[in-house]
N, C-alpha and C. Protein backbone atom coordinates (compact mmCIF):
# COMPACT_ATOMS: atom_id res chain seq x y z
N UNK A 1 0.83 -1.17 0.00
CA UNK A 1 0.00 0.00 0.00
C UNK A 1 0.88 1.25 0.00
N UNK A 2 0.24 2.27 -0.87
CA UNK A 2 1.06 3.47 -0.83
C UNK A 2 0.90 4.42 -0.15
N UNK A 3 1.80 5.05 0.45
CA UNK A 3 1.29 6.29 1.46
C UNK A 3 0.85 7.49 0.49
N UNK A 4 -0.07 8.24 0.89
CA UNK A 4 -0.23 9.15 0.08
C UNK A 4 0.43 10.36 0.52
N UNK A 5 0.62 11.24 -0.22
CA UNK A 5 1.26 12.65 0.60
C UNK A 5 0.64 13.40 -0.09
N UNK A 6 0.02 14.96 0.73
CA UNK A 6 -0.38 15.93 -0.27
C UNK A 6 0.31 17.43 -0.07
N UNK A 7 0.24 17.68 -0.96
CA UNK A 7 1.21 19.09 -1.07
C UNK A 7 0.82 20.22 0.07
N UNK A 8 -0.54 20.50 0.44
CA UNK A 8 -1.16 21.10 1.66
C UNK A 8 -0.87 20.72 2.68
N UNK A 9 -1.06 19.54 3.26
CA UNK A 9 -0.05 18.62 4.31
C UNK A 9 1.10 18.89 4.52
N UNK A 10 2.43 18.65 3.30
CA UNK A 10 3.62 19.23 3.34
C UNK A 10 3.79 20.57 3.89
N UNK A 11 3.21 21.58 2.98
CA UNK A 11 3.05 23.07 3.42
C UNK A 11 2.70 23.32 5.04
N UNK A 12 1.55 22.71 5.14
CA UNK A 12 1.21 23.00 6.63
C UNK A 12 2.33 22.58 7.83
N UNK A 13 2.37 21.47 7.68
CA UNK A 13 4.23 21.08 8.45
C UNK A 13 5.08 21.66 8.21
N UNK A 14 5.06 22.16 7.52
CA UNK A 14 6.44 23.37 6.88
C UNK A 14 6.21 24.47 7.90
N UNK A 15 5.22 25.05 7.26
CA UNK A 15 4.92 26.22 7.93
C UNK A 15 4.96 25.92 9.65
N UNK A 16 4.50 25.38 10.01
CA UNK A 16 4.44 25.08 11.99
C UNK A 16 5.77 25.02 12.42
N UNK A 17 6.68 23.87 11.63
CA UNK A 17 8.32 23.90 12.18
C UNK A 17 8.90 25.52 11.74
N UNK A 18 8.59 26.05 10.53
CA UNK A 18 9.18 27.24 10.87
C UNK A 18 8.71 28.41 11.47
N UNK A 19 7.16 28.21 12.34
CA UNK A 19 6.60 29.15 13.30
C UNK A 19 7.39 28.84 14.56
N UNK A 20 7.62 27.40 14.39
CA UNK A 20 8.41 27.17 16.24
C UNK A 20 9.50 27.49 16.06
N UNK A 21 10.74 27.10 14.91
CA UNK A 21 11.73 28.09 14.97
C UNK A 21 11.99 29.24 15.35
N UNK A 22 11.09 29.98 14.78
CA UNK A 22 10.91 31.38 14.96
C UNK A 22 10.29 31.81 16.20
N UNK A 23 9.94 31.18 16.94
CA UNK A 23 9.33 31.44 18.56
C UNK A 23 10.76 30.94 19.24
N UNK A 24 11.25 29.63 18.94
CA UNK A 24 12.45 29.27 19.58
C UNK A 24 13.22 30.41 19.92
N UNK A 25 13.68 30.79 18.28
CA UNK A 25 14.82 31.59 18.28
C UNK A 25 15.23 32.88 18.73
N UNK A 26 13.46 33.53 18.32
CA UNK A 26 13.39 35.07 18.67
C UNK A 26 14.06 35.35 20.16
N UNK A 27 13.51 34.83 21.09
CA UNK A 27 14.41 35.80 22.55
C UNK A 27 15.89 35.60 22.43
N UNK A 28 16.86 35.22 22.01
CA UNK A 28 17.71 35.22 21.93
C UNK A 28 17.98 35.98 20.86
N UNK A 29 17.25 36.49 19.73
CA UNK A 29 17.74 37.10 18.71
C UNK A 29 17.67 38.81 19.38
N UNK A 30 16.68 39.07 20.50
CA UNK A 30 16.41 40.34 21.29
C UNK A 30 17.11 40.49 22.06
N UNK A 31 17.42 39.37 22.92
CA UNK A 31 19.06 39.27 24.00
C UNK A 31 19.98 40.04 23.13
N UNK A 32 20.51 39.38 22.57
CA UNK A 32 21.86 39.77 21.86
C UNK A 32 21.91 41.33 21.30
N UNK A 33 20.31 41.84 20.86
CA UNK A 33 20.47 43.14 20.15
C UNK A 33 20.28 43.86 21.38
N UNK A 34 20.13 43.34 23.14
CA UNK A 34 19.98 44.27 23.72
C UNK A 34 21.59 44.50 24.34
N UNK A 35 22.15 43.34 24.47
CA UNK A 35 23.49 43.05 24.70
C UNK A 35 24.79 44.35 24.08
N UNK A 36 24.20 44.30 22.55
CA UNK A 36 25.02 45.06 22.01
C UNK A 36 24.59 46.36 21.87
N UNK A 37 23.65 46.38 22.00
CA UNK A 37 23.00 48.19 22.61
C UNK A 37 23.55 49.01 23.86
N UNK A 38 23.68 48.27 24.91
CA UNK A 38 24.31 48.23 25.86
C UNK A 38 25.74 48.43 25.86
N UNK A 39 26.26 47.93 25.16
CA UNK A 39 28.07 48.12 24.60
C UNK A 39 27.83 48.95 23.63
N UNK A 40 26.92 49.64 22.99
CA UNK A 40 27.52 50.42 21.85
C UNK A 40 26.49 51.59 22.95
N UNK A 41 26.15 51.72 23.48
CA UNK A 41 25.73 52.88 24.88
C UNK A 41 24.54 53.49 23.79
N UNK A 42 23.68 52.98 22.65
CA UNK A 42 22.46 53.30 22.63
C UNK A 42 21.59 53.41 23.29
N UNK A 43 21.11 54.60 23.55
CA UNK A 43 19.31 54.80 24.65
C UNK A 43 18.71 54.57 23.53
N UNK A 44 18.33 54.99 22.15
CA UNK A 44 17.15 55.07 21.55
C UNK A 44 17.21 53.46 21.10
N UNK A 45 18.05 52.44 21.05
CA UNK A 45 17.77 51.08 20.35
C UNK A 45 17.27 50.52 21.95
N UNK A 46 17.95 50.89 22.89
CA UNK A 46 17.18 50.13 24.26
C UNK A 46 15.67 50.94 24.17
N UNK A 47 15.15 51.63 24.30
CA UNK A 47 14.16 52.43 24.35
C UNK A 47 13.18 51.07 23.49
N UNK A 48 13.61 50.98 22.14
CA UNK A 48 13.16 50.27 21.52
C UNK A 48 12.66 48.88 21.78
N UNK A 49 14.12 48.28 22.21
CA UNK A 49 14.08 46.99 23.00
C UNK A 49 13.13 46.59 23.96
N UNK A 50 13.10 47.78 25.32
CA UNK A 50 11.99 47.64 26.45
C UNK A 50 10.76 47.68 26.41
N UNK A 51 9.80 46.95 26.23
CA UNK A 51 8.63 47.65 26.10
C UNK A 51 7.93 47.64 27.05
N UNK A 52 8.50 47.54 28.89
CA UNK A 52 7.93 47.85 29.88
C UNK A 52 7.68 49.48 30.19
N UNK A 53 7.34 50.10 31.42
CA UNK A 53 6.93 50.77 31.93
C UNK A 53 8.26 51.73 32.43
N UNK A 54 9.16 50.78 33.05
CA UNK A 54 10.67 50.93 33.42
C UNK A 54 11.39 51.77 32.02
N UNK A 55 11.64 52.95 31.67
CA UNK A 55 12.46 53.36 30.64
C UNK A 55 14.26 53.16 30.94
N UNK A 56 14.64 52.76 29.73
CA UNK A 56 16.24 52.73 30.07
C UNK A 56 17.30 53.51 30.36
N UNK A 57 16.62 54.74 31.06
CA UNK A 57 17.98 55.91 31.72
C UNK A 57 18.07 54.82 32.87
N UNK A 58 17.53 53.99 33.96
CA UNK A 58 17.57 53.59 34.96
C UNK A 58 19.15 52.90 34.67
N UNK A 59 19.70 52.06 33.61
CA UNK A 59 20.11 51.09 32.98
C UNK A 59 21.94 51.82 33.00
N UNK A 60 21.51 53.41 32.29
CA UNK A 60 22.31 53.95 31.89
C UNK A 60 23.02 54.75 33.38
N UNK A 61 21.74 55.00 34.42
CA UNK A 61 22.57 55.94 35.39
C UNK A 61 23.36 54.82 36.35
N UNK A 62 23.72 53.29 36.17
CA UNK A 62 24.20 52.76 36.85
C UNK A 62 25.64 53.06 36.64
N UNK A 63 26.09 53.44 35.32
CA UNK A 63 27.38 53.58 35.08
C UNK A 63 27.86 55.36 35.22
N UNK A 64 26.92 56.19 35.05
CA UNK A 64 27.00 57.41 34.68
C UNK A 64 27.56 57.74 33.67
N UNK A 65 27.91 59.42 33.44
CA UNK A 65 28.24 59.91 32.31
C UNK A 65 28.96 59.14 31.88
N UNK A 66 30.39 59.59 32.57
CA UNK A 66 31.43 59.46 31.95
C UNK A 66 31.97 57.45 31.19
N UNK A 67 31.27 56.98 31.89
CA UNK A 67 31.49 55.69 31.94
C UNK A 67 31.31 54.82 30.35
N UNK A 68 32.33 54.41 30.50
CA UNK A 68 32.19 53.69 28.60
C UNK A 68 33.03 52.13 28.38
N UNK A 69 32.81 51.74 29.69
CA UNK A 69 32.60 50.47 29.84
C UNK A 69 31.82 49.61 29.95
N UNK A 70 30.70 49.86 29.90
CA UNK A 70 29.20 49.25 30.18
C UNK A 70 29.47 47.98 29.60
N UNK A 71 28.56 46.68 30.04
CA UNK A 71 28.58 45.81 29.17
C UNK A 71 27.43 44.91 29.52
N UNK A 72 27.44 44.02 29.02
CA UNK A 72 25.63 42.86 29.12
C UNK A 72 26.29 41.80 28.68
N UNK A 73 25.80 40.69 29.47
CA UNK A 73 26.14 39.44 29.30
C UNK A 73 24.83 38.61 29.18
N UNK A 74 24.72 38.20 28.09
CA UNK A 74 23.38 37.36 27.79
C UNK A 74 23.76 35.63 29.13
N UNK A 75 22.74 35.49 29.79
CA UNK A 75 22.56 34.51 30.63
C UNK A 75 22.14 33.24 29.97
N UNK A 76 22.26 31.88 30.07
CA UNK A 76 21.67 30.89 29.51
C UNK A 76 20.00 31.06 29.98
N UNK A 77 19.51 30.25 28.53
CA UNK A 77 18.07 30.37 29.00
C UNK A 77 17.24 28.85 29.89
N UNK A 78 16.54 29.48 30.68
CA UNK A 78 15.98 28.06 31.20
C UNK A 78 14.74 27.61 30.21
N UNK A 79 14.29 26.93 30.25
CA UNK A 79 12.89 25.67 29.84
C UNK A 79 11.96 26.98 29.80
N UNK A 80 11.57 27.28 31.22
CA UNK A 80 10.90 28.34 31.55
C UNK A 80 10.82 29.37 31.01
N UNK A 81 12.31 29.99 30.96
CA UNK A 81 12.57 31.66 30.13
C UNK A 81 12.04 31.45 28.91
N UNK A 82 12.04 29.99 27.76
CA UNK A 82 11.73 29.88 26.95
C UNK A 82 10.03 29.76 26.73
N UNK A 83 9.50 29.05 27.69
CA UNK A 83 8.40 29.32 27.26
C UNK A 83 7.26 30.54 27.95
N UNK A 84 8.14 31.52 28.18
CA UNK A 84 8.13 33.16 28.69
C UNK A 84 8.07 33.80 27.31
N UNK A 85 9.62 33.33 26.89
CA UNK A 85 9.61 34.16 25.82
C UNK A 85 10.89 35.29 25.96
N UNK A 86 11.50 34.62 27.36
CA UNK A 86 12.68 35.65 27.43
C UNK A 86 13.61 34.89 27.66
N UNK A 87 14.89 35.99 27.53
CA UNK A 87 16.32 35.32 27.75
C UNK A 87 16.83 36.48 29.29
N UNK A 88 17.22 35.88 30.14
CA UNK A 88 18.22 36.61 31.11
C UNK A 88 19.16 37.30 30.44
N UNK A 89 19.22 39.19 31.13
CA UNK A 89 20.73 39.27 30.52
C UNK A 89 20.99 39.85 31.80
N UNK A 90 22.52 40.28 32.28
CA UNK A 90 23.25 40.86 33.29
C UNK A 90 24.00 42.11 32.72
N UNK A 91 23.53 43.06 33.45
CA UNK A 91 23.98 44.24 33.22
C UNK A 91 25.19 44.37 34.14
N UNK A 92 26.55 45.15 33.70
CA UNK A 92 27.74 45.08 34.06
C UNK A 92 28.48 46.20 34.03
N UNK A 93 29.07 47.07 34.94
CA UNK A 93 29.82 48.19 34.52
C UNK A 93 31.16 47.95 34.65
């Protein structure tokens, strides 16, 4: 007996593995751009990044003016963070 396969079937499995990719991958793809926002001392790309209540001068007055060492260390993600939707990062002066 032959299995049948249909091209809508294919598509639809297609499409789902690359919706979960793309849920997988995204917090880590936002980690990293907040990571390097942080080292390149952007407010308006963090501004962007946050979309809490909390604005990112809080972020920036830990180091103050003069300070141009800042840095972010993306944290491993747990099971959990993932199905949050976030990645840990550590802010560092």
């Amino acid at each position: 007996m032959r299995m049948r396969v249909s091209i809508r079937g294919l598509f639809i499995i297609t499409a789902l593995i690359a919706a979960f990719c793309y849920w997988r991958d995204r917090p880590r793809q936002i980690a990293n751009r907040f990571v390097k926002a942080i080292e390149a001392r952007d407010q308006a790309a963090l501004d962007r990044l946050v979309k809490d209540d909390r604005r990112t001068d809080d972020v920036f007055s830990l180091f103050g003016n003069s300070a141009t060492d800042a840095s972010a260390l993306r944290e491993g993600q747990t099971i959990s963070d993932w199905m949050k939707g976030g990645v840990p990062a550590e802010v560092r002066d």
